[in-house]
C-alpha atoms as a PDB file:
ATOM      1  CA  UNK A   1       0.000   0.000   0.000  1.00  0.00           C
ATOM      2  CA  UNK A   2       2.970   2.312   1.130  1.00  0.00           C
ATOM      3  CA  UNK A   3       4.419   1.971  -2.574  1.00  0.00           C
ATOM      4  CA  UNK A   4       1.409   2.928  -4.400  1.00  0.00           C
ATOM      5  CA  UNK A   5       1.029   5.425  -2.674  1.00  0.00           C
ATOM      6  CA  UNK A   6       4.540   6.875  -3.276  1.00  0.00           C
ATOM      7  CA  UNK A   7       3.850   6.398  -6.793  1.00  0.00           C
ATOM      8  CA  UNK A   8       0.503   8.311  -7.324  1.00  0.00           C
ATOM      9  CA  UNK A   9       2.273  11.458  -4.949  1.00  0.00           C
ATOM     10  CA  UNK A  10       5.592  11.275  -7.673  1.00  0.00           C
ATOM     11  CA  UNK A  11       2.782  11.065 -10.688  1.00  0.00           C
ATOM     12  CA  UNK A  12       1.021  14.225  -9.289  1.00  0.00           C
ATOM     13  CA  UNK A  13       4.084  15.910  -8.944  1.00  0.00           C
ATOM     14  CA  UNK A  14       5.480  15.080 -12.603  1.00  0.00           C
ATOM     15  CA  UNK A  15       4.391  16.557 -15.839  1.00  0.00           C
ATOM     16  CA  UNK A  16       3.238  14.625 -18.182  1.00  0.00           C
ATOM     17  CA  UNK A  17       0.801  15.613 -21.268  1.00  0.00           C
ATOM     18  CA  UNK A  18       1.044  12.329 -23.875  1.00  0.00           C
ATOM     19  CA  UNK A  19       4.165  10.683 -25.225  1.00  0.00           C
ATOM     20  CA  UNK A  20       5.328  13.850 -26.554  1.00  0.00           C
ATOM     21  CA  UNK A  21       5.936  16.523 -22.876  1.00  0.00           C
ATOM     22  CA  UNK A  22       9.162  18.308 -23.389  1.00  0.00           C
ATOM     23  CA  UNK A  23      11.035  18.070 -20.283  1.00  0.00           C
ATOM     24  CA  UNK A  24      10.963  20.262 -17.408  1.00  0.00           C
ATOM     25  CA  UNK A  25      12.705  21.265 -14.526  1.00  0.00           C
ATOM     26  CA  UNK A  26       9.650  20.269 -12.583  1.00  0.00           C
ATOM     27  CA  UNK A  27      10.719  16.897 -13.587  1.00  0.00           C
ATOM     28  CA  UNK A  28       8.652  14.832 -16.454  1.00  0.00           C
ATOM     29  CA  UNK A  29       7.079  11.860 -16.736  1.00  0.00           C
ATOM     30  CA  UNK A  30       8.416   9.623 -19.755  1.00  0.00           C
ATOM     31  CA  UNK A  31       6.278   6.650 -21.184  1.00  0.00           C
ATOM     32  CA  UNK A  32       6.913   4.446 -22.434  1.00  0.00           C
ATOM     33  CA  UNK A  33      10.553   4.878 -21.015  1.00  0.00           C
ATOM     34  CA  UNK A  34      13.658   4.939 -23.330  1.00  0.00           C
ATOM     35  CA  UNK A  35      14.053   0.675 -22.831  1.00  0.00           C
ATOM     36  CA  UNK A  36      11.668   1.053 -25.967  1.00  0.00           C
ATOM     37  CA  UNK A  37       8.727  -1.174 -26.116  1.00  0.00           C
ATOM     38  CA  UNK A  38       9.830  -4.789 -26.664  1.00  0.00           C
ATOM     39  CA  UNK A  39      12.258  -7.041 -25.605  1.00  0.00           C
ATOM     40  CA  UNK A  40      13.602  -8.570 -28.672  1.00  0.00           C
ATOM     41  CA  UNK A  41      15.438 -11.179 -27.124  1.00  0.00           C
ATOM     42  CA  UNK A  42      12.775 -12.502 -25.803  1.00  0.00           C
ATOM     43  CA  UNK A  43      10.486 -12.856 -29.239  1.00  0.00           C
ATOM     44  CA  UNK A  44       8.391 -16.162 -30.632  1.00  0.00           C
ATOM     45  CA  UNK A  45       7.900 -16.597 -34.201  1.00  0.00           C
ATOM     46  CA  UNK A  46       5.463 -19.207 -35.359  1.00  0.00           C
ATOM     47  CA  UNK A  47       6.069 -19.538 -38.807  1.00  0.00           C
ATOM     48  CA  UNK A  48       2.854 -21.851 -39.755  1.00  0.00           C
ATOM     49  CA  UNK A  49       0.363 -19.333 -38.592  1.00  0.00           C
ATOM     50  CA  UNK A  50       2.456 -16.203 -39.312  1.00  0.00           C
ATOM     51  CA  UNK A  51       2.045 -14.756 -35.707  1.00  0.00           C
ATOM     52  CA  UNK A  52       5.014 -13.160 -33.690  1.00  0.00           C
ATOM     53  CA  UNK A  53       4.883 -12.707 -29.857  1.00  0.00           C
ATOM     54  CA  UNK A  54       6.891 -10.642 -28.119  1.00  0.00           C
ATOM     55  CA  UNK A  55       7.609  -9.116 -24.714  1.00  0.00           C
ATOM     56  CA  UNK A  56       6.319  -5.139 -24.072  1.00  0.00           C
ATOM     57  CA  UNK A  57       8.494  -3.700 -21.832  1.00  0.00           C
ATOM     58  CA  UNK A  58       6.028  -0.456 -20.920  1.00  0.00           C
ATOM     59  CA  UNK A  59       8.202   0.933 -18.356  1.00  0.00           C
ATOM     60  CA  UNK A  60       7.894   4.721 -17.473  1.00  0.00           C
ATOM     61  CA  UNK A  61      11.292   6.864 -16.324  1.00  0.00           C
ATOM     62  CA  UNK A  62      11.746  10.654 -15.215  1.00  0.00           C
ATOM     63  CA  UNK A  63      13.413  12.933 -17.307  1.00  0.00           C
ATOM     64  CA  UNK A  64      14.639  16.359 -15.601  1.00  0.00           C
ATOM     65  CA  UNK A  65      16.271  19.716 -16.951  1.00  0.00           C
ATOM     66  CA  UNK A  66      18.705  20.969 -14.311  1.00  0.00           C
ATOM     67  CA  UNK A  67      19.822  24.448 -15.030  1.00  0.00           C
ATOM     68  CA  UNK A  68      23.228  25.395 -15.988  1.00  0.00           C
ATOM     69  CA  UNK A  69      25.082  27.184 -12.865  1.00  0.00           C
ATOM     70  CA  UNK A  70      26.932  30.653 -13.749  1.00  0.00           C
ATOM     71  CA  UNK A  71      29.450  30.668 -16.023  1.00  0.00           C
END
């Protein structure tokens, strides 16, 4: 219970408008994170009925602009 909710205070506190938010020095939200979205290591072909299945990876990270000091 404790981590979720840690995770719904950081989510208020992040920016995120779609897959496309700049980031911020508020900090943003990123997702899906830069892992990308499959696991291609971990892919299944089956040739017969022309289906692939794969692994999403949908992981979210935080991306945050920290301001350049004098100088």
């Amino acid at each position: 219970m404790f981590d979720q909710l840690v995770c719904r205070v950081m989510f208020h506190q992040l920016r995120y408008e779609g897959i496309f938010t700049p980031p911020s020095e508020q900090g943003t939200l990123v997702f899906p994170g830069n892992l990308g979205m499959f696991e291609w290591g971990g892919i299944s072909v089956d040739p017969d009925r022309q289906v692939a299945i794969a692994n999403p990876m949908a992981l979210p990270f935080v991306s945050k602009l920290i301001p350049r000091g004098p100088g």
